[in-house]
Structure formats: C-alpha cells, structure tokens
N, C-alpha and C. Protein backbone atom coordinates (compact mmCIF):
# COMPACT_ATOMS: atom_id res chain seq x y z
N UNK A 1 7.83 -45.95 40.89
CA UNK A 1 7.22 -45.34 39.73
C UNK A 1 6.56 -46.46 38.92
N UNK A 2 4.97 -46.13 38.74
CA UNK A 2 4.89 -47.01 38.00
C UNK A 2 4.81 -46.89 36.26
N UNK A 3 4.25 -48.24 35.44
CA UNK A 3 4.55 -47.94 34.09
C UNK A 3 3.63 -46.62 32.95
N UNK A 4 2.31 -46.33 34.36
CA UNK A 4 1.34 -44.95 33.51
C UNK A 4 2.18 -43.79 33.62
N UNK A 5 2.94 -43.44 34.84
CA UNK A 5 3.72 -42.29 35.48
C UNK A 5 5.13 -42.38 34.11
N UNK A 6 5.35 -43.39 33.59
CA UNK A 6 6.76 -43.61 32.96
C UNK A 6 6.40 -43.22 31.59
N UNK A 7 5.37 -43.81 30.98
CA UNK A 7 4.83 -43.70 29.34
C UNK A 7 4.05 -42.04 29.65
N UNK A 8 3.78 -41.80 30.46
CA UNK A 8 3.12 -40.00 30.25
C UNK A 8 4.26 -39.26 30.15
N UNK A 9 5.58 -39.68 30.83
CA UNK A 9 6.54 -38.94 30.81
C UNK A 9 7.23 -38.80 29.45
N UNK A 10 7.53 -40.06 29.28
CA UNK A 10 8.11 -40.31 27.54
C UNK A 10 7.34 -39.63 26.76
N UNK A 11 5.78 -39.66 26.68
CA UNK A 11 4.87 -38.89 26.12
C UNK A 11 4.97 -37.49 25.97
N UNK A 12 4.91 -36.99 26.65
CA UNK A 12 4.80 -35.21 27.63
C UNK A 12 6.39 -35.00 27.07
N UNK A 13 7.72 -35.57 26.85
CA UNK A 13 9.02 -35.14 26.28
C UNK A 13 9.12 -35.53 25.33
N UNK A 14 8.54 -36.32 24.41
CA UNK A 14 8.27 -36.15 22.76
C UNK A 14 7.43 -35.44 22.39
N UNK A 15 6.09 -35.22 22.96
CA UNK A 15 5.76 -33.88 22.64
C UNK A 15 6.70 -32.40 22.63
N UNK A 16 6.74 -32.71 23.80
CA UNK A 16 7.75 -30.55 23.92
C UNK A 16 9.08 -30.85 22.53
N UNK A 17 9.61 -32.17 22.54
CA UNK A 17 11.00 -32.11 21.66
C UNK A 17 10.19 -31.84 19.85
N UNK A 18 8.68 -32.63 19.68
CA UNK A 18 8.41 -32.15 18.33
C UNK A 18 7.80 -30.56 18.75
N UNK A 19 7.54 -29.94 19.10
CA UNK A 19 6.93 -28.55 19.50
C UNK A 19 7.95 -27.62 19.14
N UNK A 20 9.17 -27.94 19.88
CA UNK A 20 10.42 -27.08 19.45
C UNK A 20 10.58 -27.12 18.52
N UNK A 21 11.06 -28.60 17.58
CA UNK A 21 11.49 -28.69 16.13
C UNK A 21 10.15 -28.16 15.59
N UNK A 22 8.77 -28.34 15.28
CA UNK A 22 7.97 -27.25 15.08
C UNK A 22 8.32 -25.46 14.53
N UNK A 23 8.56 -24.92 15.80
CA UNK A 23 9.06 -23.52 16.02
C UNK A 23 10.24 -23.32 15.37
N UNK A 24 10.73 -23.60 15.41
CA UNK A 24 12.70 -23.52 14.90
C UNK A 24 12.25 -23.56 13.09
N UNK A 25 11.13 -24.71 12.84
CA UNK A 25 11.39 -24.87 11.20
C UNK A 25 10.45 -23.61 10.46
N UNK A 26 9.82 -23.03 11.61
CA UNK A 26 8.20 -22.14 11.11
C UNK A 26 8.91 -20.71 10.59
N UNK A 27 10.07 -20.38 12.10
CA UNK A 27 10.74 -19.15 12.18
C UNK A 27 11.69 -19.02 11.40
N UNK A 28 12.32 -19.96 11.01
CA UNK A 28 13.34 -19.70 9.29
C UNK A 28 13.02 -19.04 8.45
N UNK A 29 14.10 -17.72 8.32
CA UNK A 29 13.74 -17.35 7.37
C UNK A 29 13.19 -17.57 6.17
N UNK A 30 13.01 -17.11 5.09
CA UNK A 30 12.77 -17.49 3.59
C UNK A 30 14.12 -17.30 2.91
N UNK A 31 14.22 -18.36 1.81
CA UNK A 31 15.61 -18.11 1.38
C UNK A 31 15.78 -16.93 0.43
N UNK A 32 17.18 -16.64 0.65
CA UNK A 32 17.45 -14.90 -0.50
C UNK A 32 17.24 -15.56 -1.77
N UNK A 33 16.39 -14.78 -2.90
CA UNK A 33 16.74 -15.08 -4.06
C UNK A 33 17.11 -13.64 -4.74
N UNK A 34 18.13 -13.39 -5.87
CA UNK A 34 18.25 -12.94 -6.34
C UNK A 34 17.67 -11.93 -7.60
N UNK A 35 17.06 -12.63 -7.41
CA UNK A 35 15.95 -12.36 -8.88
C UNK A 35 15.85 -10.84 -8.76
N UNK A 36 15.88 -10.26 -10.22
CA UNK A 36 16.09 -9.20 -10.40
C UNK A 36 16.97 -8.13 -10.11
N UNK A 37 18.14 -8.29 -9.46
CA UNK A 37 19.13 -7.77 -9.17
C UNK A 37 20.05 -7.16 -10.52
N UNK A 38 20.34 -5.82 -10.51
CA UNK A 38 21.19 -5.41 -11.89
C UNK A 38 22.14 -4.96 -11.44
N UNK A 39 23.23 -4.73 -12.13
CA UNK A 39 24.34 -4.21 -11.72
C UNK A 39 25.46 -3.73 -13.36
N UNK A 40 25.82 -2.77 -12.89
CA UNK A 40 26.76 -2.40 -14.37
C UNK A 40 27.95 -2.09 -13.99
N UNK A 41 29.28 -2.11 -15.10
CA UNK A 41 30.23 -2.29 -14.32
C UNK A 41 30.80 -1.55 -15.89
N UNK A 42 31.18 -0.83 -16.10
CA UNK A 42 31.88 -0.35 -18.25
C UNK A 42 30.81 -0.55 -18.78
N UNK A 43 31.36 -1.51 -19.92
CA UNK A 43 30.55 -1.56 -21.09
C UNK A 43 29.98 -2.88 -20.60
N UNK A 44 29.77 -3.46 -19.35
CA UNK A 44 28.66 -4.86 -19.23
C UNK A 44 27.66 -4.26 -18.52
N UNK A 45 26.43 -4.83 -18.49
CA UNK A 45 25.32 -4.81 -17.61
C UNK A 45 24.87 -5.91 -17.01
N UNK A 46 24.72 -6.42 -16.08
CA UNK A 46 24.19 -7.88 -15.43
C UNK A 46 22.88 -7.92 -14.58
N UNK A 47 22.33 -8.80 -14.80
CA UNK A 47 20.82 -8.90 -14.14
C UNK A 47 21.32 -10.34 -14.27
N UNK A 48 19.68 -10.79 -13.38
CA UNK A 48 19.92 -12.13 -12.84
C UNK A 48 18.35 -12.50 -12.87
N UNK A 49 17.83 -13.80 -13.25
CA UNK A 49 16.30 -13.90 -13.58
C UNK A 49 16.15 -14.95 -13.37
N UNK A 50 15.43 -15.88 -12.91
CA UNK A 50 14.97 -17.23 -12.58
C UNK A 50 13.86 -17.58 -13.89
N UNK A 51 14.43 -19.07 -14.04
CA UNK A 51 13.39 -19.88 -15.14
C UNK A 51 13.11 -21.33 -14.49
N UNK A 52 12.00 -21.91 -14.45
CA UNK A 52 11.03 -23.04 -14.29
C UNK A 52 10.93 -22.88 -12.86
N UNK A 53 9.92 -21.47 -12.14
CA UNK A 53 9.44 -20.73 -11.24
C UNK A 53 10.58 -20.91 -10.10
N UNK A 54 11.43 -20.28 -10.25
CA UNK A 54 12.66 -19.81 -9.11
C UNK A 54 13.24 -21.34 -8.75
N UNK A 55 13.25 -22.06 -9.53
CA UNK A 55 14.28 -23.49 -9.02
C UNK A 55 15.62 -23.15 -9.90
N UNK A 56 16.08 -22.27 -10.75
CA UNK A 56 17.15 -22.36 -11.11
C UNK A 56 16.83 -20.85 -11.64
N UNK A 57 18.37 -20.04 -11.04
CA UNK A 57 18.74 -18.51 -11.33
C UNK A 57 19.68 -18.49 -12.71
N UNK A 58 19.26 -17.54 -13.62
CA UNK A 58 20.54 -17.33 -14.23
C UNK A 58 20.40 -16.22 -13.91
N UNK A 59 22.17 -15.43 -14.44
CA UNK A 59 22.91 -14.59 -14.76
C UNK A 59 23.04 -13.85 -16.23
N UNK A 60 22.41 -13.23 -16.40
CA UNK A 60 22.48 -12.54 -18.26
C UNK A 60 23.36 -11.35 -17.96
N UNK A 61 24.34 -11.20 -18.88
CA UNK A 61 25.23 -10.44 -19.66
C UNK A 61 25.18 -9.75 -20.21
N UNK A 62 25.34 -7.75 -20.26
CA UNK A 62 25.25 -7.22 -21.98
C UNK A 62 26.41 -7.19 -21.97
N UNK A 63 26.58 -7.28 -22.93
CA UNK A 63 28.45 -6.74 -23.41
C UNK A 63 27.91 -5.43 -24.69
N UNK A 64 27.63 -4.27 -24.04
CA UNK A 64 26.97 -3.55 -24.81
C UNK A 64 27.85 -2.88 -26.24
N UNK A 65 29.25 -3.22 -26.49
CA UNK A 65 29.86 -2.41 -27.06
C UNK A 65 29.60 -3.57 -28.37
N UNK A 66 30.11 -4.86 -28.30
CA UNK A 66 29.44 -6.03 -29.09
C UNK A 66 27.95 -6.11 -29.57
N UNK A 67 27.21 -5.68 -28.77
CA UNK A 67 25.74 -5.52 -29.03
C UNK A 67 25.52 -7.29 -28.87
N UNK A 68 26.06 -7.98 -27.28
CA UNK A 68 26.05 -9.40 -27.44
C UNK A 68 25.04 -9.53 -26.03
N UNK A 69 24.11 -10.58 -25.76
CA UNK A 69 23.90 -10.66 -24.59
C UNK A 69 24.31 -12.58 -24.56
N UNK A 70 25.09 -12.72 -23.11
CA UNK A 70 24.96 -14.09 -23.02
C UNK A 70 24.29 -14.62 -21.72
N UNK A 71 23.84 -15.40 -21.35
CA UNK A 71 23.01 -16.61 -20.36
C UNK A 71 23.85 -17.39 -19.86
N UNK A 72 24.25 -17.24 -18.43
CA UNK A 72 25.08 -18.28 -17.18
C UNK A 72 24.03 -18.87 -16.59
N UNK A 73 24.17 -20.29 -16.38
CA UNK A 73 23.52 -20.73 -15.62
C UNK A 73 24.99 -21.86 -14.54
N UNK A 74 24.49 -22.10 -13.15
CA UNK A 74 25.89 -23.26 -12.14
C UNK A 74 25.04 -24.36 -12.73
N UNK A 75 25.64 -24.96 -12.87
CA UNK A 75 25.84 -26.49 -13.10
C UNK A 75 26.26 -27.16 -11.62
N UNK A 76 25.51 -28.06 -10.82
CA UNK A 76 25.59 -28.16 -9.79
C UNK A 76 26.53 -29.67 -9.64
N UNK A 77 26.16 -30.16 -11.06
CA UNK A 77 27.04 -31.64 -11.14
C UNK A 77 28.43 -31.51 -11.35
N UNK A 78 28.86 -30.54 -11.78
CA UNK A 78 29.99 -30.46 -12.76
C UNK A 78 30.74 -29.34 -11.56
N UNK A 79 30.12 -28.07 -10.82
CA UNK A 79 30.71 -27.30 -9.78
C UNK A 79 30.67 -25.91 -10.61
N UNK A 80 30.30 -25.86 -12.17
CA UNK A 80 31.04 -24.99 -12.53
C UNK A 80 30.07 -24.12 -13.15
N UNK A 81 30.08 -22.78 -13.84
CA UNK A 81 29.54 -21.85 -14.59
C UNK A 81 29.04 -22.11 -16.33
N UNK A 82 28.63 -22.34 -16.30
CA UNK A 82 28.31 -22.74 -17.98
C UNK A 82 27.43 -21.89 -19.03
N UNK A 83 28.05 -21.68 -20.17
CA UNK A 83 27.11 -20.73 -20.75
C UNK A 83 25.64 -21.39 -20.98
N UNK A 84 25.04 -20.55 -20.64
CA UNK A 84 23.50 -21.31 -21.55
C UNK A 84 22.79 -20.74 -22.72
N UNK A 85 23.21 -19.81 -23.30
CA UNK A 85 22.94 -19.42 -24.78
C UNK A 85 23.28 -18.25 -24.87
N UNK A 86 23.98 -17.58 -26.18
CA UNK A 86 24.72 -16.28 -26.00
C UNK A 86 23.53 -15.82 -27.87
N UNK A 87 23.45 -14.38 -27.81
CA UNK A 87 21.75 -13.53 -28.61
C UNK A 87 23.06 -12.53 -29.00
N UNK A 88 22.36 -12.16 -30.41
CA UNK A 88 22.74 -11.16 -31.02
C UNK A 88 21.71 -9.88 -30.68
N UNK A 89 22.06 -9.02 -29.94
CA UNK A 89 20.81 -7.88 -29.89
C UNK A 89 20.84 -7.15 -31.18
N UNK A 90 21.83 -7.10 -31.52
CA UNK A 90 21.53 -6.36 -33.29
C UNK A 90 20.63 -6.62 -34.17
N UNK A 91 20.22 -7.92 -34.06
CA UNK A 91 19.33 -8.50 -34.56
C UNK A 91 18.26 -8.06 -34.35
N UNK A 92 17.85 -8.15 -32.88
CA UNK A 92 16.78 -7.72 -32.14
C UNK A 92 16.14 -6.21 -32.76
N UNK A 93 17.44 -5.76 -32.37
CA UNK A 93 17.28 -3.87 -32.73
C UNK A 93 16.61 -3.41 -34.41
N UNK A 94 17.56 -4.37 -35.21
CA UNK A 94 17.23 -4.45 -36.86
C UNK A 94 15.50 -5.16 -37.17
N UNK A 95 14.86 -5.94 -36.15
CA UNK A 95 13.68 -6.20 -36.54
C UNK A 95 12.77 -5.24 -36.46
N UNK A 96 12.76 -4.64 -34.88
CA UNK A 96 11.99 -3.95 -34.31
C UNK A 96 12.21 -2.52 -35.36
N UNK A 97 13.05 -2.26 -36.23
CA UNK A 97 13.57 -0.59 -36.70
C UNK A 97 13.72 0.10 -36.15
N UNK A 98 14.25 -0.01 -34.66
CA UNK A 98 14.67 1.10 -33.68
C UNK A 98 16.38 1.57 -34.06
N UNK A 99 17.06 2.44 -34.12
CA UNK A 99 18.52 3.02 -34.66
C UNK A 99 19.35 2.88 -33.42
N UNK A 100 20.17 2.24 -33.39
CA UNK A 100 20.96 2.56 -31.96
C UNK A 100 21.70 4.17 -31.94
N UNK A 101 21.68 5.03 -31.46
CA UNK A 101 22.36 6.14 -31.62
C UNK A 101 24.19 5.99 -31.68
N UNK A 102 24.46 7.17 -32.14
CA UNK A 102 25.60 7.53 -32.60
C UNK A 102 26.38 7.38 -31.39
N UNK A 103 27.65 7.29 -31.28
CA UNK A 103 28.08 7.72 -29.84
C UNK A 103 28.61 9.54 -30.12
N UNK A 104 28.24 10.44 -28.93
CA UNK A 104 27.38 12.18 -28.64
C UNK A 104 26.67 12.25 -29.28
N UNK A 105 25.38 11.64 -30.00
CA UNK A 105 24.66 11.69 -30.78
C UNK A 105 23.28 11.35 -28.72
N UNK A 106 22.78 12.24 -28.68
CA UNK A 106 21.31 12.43 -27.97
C UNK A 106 20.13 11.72 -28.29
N UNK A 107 19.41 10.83 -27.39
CA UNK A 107 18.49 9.59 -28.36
C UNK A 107 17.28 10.84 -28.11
N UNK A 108 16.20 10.79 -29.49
CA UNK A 108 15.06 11.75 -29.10
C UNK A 108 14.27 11.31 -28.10
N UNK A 109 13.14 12.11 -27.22
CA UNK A 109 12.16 11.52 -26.82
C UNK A 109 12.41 11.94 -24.98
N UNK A 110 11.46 11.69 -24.75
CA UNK A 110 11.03 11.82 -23.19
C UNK A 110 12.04 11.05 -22.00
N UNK A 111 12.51 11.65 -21.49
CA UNK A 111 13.34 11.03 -20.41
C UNK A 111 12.49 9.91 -19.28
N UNK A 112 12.45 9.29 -18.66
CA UNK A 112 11.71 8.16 -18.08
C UNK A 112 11.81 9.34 -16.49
C-alpha cells in the first residue's frame, strides 16, 4: 500500500465520521420550553413566562385569595428556587377602577 492509497483512506473516514456527527446534531430535537403553560390548583394559579428572549423561565404565582402575585426564578449557582419579586394585584385592580366581585355575587358582562 502505498502513501496516496493510505492519506485517501484517512481522508474518505474523516469525512463519513464528520457527515454523521453532521446528521445526529441537525436531527435533535428542539429543546421543550415551557413558556406559557398554566395550571390551577385552589386558590393558586401558575403560569410560566420567559424574560431576556427564552434564556431564563420564570414561574408566577396567584395566590388569589391574598390578591398576591409572586415571581420564581432557579438560581443555577446556588441549586435553588428564589423569589424574584412578589406585586400587590389590589393595587393593580384599585388603579384601573375595576371592583373585584363579591364572593355569589355574578361579574356583569359577556362570557368569553
């Protein structure tokens, strides 16, 4: 064998080995993100929303009986759950002049 027959070969099997790694990285899925996901459970409601374009998810909170919403974000240094800012919606509700209804009290208006 000589050394053209030896370097085409080495050639011709680093090609096919980047071709594969190629294919394998193209066909990966896309990763799950969460975003927008709700879920209610009593008196909480949870959604989940990404801030500085899907590099970091939080987790928002109602605690509707408090009229509280709070902001989870992981902390990836630390391992752990951390609040990232907890809102008075009462507040919210008292600017806008919308009434929260009574509880059996029927809110007026058009069903969605």
């Amino acid at each position: 064998m000589d050394n053209k027959n030896f370097a085409i070969g080495i050639l011709s099997t680093t090609a096919v080995i980047l071709f594969v790694g190629l294919i394998v990285i193209n066909t990966r899925p896309d990763p799950a993100l969460a975003s927008g996901m709700t879920n209610s459970g009593g008196p909480y409601q949870m959604t989940v929303g990404s801030i500085d374009g899907n590099v970091e998810e939080v987790v928002y909170v109602i605690n509707a009986p408090m009229q509280r919403l709070l902001a989870y974000r992981f902390n990836p240094n630390s391992g752990a759950i951390d609040i990232m800012q907890g809102f008075d919606l009462t507040s919210l509700r008292e600017q806008s002049g919308s009434k929260t209804p009574q509880r059996g009290q029927r809110p007026r208006g058009r069903r969605p």
